[in-house]
N, C-alpha and C. Protein backbone atom coordinates (compact mmCIF):
# COMPACT_ATOMS: atom_id res chain seq x y z
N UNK A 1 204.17 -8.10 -80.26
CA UNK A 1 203.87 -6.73 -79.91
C UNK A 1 205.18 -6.05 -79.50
N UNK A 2 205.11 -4.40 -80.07
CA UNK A 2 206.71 -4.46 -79.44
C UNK A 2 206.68 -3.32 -78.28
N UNK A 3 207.79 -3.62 -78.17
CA UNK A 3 207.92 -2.69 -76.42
C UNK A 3 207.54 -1.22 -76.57
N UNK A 4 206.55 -0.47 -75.69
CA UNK A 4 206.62 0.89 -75.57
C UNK A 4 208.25 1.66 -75.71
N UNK A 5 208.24 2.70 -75.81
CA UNK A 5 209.34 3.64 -75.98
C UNK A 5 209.65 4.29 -74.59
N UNK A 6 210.86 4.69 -74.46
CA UNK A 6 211.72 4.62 -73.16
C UNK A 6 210.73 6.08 -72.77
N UNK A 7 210.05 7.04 -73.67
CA UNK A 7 209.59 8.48 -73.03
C UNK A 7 208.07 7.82 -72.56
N UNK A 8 207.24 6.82 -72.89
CA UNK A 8 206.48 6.42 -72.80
C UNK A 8 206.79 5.61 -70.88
N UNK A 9 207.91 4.75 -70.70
CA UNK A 9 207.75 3.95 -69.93
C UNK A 9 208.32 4.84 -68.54
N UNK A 10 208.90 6.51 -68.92
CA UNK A 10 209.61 7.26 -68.00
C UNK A 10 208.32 7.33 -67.38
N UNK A 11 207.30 7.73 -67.99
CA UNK A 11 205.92 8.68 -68.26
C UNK A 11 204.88 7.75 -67.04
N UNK A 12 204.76 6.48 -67.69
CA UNK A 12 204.37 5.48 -66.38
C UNK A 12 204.98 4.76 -65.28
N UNK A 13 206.41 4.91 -65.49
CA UNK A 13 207.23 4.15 -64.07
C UNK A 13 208.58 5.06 -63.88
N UNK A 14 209.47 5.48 -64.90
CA UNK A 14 210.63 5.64 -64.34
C UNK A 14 210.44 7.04 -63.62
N UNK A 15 209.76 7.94 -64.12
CA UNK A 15 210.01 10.00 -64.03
C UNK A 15 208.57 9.99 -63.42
N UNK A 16 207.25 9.23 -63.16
CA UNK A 16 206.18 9.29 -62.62
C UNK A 16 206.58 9.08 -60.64
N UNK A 17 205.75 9.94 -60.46
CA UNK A 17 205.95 10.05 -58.73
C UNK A 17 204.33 10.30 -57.77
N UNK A 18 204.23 9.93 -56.73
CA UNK A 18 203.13 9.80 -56.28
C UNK A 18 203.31 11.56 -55.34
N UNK A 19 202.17 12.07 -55.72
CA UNK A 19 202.02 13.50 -55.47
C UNK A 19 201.25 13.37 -53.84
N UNK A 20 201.44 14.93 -53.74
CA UNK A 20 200.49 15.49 -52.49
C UNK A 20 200.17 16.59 -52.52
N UNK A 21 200.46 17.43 -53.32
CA UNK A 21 200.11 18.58 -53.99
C UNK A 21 199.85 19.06 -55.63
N UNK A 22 199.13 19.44 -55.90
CA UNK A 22 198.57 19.92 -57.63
C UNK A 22 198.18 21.61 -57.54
N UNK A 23 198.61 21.51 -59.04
CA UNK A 23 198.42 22.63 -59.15
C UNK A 23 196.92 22.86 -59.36
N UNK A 24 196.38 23.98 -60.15
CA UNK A 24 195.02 24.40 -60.04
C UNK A 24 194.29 24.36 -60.88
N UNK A 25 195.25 23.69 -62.15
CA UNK A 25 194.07 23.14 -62.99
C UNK A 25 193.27 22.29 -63.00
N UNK A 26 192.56 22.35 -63.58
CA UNK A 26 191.02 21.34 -63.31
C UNK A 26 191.64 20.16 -64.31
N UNK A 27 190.61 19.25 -63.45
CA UNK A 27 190.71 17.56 -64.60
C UNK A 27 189.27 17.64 -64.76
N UNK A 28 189.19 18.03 -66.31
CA UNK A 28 187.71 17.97 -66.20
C UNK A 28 187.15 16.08 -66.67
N UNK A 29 185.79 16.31 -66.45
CA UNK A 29 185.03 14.83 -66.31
C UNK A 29 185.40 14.28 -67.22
N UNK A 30 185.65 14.28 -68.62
CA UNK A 30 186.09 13.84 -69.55
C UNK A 30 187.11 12.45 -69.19
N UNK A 31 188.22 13.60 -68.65
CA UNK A 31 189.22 12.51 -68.38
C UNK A 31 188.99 11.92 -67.17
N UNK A 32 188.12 12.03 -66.45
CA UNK A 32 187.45 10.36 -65.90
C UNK A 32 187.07 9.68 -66.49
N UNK A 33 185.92 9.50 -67.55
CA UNK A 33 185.58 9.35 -68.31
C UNK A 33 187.06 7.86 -69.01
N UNK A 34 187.75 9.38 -69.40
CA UNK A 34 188.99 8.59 -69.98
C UNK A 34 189.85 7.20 -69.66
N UNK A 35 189.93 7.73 -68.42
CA UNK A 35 190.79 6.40 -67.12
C UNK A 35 189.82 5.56 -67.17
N UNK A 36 188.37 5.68 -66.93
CA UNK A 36 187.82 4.18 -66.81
C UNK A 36 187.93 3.54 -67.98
N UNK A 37 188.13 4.36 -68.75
CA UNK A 37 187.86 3.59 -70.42
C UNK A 37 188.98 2.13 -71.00
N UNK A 38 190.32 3.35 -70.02
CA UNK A 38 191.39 2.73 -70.18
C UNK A 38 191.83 1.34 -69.27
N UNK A 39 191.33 1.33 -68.04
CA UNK A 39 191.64 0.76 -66.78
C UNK A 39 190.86 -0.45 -66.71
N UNK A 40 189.55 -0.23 -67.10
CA UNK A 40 188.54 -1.18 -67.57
C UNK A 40 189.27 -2.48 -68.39
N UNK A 41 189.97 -1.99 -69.33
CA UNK A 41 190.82 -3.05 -69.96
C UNK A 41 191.53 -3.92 -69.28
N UNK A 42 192.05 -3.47 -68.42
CA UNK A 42 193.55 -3.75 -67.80
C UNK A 42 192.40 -5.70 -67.08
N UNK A 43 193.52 -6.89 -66.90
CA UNK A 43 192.80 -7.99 -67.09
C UNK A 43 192.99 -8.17 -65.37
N UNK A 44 191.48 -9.05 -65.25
CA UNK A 44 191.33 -9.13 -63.48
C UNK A 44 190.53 -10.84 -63.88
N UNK A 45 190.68 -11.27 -62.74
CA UNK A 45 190.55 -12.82 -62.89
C UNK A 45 189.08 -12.82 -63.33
N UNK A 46 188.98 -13.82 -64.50
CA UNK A 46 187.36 -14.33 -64.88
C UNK A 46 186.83 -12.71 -64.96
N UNK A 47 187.60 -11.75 -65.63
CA UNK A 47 186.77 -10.47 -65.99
C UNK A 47 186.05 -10.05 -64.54
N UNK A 48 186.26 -10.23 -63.36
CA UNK A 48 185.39 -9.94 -62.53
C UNK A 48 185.26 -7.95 -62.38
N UNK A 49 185.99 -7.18 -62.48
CA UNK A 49 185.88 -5.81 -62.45
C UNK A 49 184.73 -5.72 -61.15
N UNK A 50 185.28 -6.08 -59.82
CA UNK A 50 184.55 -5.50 -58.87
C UNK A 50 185.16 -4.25 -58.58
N UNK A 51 185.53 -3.69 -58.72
CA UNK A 51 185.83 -2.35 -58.53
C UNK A 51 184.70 -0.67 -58.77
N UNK A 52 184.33 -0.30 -57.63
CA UNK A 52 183.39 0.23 -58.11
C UNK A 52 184.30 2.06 -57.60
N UNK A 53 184.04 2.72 -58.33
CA UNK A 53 184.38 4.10 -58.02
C UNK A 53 183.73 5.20 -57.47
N UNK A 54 184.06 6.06 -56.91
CA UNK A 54 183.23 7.07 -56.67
C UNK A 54 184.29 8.61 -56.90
N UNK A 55 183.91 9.20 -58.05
CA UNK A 55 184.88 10.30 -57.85
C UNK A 55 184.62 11.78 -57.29
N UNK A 56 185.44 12.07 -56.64
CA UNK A 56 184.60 13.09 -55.54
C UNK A 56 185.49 14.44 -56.01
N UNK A 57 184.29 15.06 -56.89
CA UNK A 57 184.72 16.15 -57.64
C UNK A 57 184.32 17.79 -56.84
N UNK A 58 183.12 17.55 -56.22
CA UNK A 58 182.59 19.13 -55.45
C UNK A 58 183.21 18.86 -54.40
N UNK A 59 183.33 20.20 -53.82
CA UNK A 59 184.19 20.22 -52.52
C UNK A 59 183.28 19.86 -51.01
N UNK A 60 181.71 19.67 -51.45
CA UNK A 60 181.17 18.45 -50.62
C UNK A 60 181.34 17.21 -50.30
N UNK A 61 181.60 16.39 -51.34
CA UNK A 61 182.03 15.23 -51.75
C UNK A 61 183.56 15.02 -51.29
N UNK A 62 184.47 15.92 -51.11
CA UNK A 62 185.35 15.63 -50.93
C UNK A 62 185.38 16.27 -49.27
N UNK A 63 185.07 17.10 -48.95
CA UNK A 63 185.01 17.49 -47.44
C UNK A 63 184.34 16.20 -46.34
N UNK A 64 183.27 15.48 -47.28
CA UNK A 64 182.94 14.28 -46.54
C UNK A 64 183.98 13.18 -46.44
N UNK A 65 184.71 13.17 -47.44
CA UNK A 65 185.68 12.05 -47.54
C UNK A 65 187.04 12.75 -46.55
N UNK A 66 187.40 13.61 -46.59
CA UNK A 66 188.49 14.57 -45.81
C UNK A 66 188.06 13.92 -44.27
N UNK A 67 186.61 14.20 -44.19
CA UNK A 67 185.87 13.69 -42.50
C UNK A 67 186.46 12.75 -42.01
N UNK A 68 186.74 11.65 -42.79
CA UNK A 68 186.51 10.25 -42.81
C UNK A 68 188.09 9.71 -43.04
N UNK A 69 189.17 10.81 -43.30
CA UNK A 69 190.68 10.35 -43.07
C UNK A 69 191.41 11.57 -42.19
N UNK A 70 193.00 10.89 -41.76
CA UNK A 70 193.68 11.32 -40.93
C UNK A 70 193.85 12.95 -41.75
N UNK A 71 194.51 13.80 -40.26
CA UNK A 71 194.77 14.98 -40.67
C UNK A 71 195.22 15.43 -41.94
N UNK A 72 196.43 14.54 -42.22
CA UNK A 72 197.51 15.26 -43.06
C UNK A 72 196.77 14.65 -44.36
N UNK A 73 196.02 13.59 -44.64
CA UNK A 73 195.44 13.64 -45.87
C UNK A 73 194.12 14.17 -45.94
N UNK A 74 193.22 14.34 -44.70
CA UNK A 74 192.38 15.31 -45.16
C UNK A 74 192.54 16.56 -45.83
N UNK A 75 194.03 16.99 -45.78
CA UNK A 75 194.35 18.64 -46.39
C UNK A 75 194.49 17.54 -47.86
N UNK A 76 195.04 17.18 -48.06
CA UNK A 76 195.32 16.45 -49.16
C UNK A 76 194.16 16.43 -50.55
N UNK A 77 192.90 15.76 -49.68
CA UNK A 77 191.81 15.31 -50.46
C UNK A 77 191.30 16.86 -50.67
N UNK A 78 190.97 17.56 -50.11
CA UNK A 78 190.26 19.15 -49.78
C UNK A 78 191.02 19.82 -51.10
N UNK A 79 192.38 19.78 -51.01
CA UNK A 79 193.10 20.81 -51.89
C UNK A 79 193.60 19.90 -53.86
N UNK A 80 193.00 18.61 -53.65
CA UNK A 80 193.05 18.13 -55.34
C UNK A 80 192.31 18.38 -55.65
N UNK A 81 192.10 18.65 -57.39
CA UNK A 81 191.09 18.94 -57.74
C UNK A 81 190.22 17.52 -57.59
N UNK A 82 190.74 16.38 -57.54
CA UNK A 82 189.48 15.07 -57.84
C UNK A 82 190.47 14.17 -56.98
N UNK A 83 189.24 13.62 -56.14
CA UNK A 83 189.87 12.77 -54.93
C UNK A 83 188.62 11.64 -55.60
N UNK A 84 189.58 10.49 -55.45
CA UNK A 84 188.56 8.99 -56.42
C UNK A 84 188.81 7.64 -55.34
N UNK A 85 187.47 7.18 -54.70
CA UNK A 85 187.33 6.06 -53.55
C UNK A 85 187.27 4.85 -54.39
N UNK A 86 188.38 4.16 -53.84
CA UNK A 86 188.63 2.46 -55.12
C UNK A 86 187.87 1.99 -53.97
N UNK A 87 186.08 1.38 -54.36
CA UNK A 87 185.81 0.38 -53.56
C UNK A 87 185.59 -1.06 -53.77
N UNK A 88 185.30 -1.85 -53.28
CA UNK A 88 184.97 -3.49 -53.77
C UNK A 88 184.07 -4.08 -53.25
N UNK A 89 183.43 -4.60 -54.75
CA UNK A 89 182.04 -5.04 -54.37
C UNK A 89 182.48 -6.88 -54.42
N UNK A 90 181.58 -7.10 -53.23
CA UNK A 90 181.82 -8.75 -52.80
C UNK A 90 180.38 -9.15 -53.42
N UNK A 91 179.79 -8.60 -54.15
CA UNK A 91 178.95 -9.62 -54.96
C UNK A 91 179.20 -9.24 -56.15
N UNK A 92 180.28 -8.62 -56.97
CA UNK A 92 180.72 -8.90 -58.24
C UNK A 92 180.27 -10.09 -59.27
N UNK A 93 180.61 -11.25 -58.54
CA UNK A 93 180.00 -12.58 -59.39
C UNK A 93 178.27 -12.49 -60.08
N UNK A 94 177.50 -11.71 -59.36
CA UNK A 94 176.24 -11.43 -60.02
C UNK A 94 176.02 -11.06 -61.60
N UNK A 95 177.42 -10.16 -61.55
CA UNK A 95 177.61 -10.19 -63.07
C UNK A 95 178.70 -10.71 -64.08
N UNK A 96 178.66 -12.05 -63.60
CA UNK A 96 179.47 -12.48 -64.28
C UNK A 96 179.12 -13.09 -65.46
N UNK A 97 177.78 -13.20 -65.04
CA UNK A 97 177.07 -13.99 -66.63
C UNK A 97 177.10 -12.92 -67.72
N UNK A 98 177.32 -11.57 -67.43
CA UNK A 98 177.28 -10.55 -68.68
C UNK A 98 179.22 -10.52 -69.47
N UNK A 99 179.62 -10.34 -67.77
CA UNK A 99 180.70 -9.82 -67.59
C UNK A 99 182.02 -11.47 -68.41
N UNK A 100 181.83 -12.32 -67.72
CA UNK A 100 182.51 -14.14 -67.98
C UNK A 100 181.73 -14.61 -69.03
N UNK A 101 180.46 -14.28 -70.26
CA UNK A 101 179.48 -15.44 -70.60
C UNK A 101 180.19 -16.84 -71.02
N UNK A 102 181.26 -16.95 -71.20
CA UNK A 102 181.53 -18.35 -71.51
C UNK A 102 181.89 -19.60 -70.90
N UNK A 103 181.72 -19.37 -69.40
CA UNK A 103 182.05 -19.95 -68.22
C UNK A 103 180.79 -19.67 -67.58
N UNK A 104 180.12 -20.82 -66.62
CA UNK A 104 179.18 -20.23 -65.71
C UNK A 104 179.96 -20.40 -64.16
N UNK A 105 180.81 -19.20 -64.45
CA UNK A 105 181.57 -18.45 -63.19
C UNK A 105 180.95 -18.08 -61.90
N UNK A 106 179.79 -16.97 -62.20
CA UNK A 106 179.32 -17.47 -60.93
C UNK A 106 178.88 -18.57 -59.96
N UNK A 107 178.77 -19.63 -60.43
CA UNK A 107 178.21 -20.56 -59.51
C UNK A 107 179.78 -21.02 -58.74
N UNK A 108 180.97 -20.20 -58.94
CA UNK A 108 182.00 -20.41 -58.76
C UNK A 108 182.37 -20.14 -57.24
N UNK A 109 181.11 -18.83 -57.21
CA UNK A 109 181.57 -17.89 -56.09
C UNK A 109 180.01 -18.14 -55.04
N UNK A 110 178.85 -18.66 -55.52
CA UNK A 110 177.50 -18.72 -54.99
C UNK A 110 177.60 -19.33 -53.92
N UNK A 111 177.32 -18.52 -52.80
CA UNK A 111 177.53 -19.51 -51.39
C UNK A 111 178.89 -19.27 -50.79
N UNK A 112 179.53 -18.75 -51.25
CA UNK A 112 181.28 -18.70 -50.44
C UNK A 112 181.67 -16.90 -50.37
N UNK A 113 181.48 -16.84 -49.15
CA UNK A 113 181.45 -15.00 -49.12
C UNK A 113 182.80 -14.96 -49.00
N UNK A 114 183.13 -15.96 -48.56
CA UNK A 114 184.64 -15.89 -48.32
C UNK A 114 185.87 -15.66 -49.09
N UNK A 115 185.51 -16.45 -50.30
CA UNK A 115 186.38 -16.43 -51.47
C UNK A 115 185.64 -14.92 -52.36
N UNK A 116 184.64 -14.76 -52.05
CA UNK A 116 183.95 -13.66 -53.13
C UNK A 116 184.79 -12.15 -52.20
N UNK A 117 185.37 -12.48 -51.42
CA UNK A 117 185.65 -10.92 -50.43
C UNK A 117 187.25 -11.46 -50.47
N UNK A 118 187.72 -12.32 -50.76
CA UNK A 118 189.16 -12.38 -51.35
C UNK A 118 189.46 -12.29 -53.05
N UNK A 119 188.59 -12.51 -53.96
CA UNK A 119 188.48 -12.04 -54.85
C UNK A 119 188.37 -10.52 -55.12
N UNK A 120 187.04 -9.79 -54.33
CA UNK A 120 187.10 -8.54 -54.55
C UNK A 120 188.33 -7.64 -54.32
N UNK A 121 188.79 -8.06 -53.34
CA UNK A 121 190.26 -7.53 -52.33
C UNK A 121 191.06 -7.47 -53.71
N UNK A 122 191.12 -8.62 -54.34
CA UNK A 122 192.89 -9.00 -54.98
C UNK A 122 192.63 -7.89 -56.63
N UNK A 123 191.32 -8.39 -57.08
CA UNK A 123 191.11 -7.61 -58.47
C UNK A 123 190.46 -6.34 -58.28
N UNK A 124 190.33 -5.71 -57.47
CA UNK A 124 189.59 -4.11 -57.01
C UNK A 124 191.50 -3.62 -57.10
N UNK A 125 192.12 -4.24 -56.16
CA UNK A 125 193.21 -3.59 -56.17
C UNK A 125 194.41 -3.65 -57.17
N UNK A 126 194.88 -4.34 -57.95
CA UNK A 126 194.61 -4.72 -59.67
C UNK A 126 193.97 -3.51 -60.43
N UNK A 127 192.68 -3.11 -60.00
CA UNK A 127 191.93 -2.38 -60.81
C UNK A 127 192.50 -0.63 -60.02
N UNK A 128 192.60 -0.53 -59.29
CA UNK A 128 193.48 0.59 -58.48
C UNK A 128 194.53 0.82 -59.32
N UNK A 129 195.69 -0.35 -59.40
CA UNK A 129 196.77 0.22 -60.65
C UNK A 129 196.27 0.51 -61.29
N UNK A 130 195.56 -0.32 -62.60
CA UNK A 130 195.18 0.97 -63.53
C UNK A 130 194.66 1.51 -63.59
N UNK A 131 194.03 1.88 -62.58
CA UNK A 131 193.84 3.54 -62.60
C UNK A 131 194.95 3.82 -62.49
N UNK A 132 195.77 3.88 -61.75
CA UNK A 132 196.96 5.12 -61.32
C UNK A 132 197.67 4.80 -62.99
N UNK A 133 198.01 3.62 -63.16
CA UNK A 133 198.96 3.80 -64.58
C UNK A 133 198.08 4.38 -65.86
N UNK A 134 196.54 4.28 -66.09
CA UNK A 134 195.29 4.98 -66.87
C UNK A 134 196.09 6.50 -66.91
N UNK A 135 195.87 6.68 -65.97
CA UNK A 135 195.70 8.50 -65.23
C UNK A 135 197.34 8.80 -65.64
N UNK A 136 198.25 8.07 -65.31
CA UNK A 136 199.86 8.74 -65.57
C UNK A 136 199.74 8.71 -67.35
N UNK A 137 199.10 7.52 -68.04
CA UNK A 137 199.26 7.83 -69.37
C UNK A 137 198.77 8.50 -69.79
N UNK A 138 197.36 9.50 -69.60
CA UNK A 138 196.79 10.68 -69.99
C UNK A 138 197.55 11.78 -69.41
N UNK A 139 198.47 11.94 -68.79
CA UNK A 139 199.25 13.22 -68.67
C UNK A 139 198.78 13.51 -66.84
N UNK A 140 198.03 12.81 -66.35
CA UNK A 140 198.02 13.45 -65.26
C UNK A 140 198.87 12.48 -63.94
N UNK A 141 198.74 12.97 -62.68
CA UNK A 141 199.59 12.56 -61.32
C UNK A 141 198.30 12.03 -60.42
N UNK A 142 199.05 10.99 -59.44
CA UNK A 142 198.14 10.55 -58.69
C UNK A 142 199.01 10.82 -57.34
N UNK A 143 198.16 10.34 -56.28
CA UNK A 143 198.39 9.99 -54.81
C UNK A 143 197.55 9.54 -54.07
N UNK A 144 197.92 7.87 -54.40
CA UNK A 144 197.09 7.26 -53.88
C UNK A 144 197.87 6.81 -52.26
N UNK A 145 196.79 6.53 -51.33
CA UNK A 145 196.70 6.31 -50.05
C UNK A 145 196.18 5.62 -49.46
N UNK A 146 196.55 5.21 -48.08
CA UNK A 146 196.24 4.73 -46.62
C UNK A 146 195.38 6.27 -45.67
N UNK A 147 195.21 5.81 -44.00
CA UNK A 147 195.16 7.02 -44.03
C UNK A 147 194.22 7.30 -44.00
N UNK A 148 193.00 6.24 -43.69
CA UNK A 148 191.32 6.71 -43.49
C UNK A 148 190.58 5.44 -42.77
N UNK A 149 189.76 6.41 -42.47
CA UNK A 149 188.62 4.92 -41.81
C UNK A 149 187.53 4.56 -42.54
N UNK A 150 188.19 3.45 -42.98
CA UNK A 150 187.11 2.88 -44.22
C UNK A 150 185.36 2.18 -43.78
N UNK A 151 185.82 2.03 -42.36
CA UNK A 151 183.97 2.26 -42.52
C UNK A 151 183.09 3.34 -42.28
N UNK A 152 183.79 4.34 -41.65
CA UNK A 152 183.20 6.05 -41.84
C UNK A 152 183.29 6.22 -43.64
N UNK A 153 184.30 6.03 -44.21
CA UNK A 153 184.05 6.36 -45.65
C UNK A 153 182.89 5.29 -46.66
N UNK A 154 182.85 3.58 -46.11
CA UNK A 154 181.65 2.76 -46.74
C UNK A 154 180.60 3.74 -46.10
N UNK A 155 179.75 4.19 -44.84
CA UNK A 155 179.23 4.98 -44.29
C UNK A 155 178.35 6.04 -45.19
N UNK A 156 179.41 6.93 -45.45
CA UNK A 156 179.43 8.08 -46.52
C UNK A 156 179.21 7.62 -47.64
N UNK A 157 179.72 7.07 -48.14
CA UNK A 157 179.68 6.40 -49.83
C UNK A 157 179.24 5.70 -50.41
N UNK A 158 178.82 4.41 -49.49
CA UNK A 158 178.41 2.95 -49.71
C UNK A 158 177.25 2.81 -49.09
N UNK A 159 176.57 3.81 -48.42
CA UNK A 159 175.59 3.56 -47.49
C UNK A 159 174.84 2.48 -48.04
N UNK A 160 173.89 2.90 -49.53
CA UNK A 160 172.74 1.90 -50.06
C UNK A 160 173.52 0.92 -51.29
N UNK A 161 174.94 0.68 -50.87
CA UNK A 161 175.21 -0.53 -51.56
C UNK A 161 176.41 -1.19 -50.54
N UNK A 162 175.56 -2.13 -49.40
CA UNK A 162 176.66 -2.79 -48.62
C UNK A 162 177.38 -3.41 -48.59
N UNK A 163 177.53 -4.24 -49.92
CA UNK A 163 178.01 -5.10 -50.52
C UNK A 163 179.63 -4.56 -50.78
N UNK A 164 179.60 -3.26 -51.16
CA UNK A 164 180.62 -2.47 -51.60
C UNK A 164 181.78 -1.71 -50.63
N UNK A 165 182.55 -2.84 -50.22
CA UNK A 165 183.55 -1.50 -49.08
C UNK A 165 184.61 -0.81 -49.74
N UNK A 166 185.27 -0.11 -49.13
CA UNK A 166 186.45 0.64 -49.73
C UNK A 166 187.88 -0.06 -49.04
N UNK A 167 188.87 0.00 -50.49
CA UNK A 167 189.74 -0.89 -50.50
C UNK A 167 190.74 0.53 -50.00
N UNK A 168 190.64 1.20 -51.06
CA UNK A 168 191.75 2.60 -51.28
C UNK A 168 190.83 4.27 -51.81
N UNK A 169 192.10 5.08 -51.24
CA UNK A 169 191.38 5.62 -52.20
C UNK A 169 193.00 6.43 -52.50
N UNK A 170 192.48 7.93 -53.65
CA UNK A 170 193.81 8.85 -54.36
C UNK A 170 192.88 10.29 -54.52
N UNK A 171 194.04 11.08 -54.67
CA UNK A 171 194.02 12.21 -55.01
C UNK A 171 194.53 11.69 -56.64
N UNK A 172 194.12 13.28 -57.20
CA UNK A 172 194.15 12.88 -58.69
C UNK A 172 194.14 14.36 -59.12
N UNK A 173 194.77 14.67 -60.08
CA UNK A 173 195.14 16.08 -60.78
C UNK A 173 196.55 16.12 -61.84
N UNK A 174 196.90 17.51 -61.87
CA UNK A 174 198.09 17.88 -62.34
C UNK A 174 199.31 18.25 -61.01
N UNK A 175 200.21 17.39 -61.38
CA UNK A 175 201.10 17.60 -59.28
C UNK A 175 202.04 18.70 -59.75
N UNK A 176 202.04 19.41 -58.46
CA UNK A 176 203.02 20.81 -58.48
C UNK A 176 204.12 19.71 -58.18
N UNK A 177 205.27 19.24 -59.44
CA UNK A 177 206.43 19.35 -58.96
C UNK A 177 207.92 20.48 -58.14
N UNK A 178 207.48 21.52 -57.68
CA UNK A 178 208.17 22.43 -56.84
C UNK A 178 207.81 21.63 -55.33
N UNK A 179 207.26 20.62 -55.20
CA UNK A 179 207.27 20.08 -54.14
C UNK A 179 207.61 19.22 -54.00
N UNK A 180 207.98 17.96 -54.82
CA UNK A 180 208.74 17.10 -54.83
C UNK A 180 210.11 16.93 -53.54
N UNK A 181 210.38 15.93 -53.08
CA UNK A 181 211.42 15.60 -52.47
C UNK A 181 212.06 14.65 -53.54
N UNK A 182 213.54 14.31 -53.16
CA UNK A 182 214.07 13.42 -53.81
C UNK A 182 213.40 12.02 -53.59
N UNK A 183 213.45 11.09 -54.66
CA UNK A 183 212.69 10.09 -54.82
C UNK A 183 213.12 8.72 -53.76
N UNK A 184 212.18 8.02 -53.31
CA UNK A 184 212.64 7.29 -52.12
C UNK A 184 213.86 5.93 -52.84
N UNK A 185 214.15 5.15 -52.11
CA UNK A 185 215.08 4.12 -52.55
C UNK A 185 214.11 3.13 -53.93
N UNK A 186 214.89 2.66 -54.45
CA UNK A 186 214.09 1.40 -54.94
C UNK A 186 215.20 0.09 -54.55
N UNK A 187 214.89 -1.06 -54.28
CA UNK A 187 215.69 -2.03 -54.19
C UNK A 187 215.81 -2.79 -55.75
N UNK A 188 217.38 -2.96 -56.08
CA UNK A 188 217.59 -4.02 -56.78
C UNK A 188 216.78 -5.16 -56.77
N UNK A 189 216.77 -6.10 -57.79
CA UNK A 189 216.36 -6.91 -58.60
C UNK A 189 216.63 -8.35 -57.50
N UNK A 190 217.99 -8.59 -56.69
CA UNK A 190 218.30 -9.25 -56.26
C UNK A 190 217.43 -9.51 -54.75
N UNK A 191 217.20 -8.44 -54.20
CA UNK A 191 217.07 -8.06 -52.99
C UNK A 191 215.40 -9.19 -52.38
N UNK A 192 214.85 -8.18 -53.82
CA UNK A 192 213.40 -8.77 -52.71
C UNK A 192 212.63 -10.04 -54.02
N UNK A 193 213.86 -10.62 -55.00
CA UNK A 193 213.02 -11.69 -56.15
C UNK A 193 214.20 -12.88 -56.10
N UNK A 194 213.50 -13.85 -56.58
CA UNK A 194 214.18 -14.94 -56.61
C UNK A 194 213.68 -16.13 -57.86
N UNK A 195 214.31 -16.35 -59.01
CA UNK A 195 213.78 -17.27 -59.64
C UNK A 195 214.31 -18.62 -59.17
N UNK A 196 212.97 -19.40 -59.26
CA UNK A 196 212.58 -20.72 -58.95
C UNK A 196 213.24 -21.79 -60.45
């Protein structure tokens, strides 16, 4: 397979930046639609895709979620057009017989909440990148975050599925670059890797 093209890889890592402001165009449903289509792909251990979404498009939906984080990102969530809650479901394995059929995977996880809520943790958030890299390859900006109280937001969101907490969540749109700051450090190659 050969390598994406350098305008392609600016597009998802080098010239892509995590926003806090958008402009005022709409993302219409479609391109939700779109990102799961894409993100869905992206590979999580034994296919598990616990990742469950909630995208909070009316300014109800998002004023509840605003409730439920700190100041400076409640303006945040209020003023994108689409604020999206990455949550994780710890009984994922239920569908693994649709999701794994060639392995009987669940009996992997039956009885161990423990490993099923370190699973959800590791591939929900896995499934978080792609979204954000989904969403940068359709043309749009993310800002994803910390910055809330995730059991006021399971609360709000998760009420009749408890199984399901929230890992993360993002703002999501088109980002007003006139707000941009210069881009933070990145560390060399040396700094924070080491081959074995």
């Amino acid at each position: 397979m050969p390598a994406i093209d350098d305008t392609a890889l600016d597009q998802l890592f080098r010239e892509a930046r995590t926003f806090n402001h958008y402009t005022d165009e709409p993302v219409p449903e479609s391109d939700l639609h779109a990102i799961w289509d894409l993100m869905k792909m992206g590979p999580t251990s034994a296919n598990q895709l616990p990742a469950r979404l909630v995208w909070c498009v009316s300014a109800e939906a998002k004023e509840k979620l605003a409730a439920a984080a700190s100041d400076t990102n409640a303006d945040k969530i209020r003023k994108a057009p689409v604020s999206v809650i990455v949550g994780m479901d710890s009984e994922f394995h239920e569908h693994l017989p649709e999701l794994f059929p060639h392995a009987d995977a669940k009996s992997w996880f039956d009885g161990n909440a423990e490993l099923r809520q370190a699973s959800a943790f590791r591939n929900s958030s896995l499934q978080g990148g792609y979204l954000i890299l989904a969403a940068r390859a359709l043309g749009l900006d993310v800002g994803p975050m910390s910055g809330f109280d995730g059991g006021a937001v399971d609360k709000a969101f998760f009420h009749d599925t408890p199984a399901v907490k929230t890992n993360f969540i993002a703002t999501l749109g088109h980002g007003d670059r006139s707000t941009l700051h210069d881009r933070s450090p990145r560390p060399v190659f040396e700094r924070f890797n080491r081959i074995a």
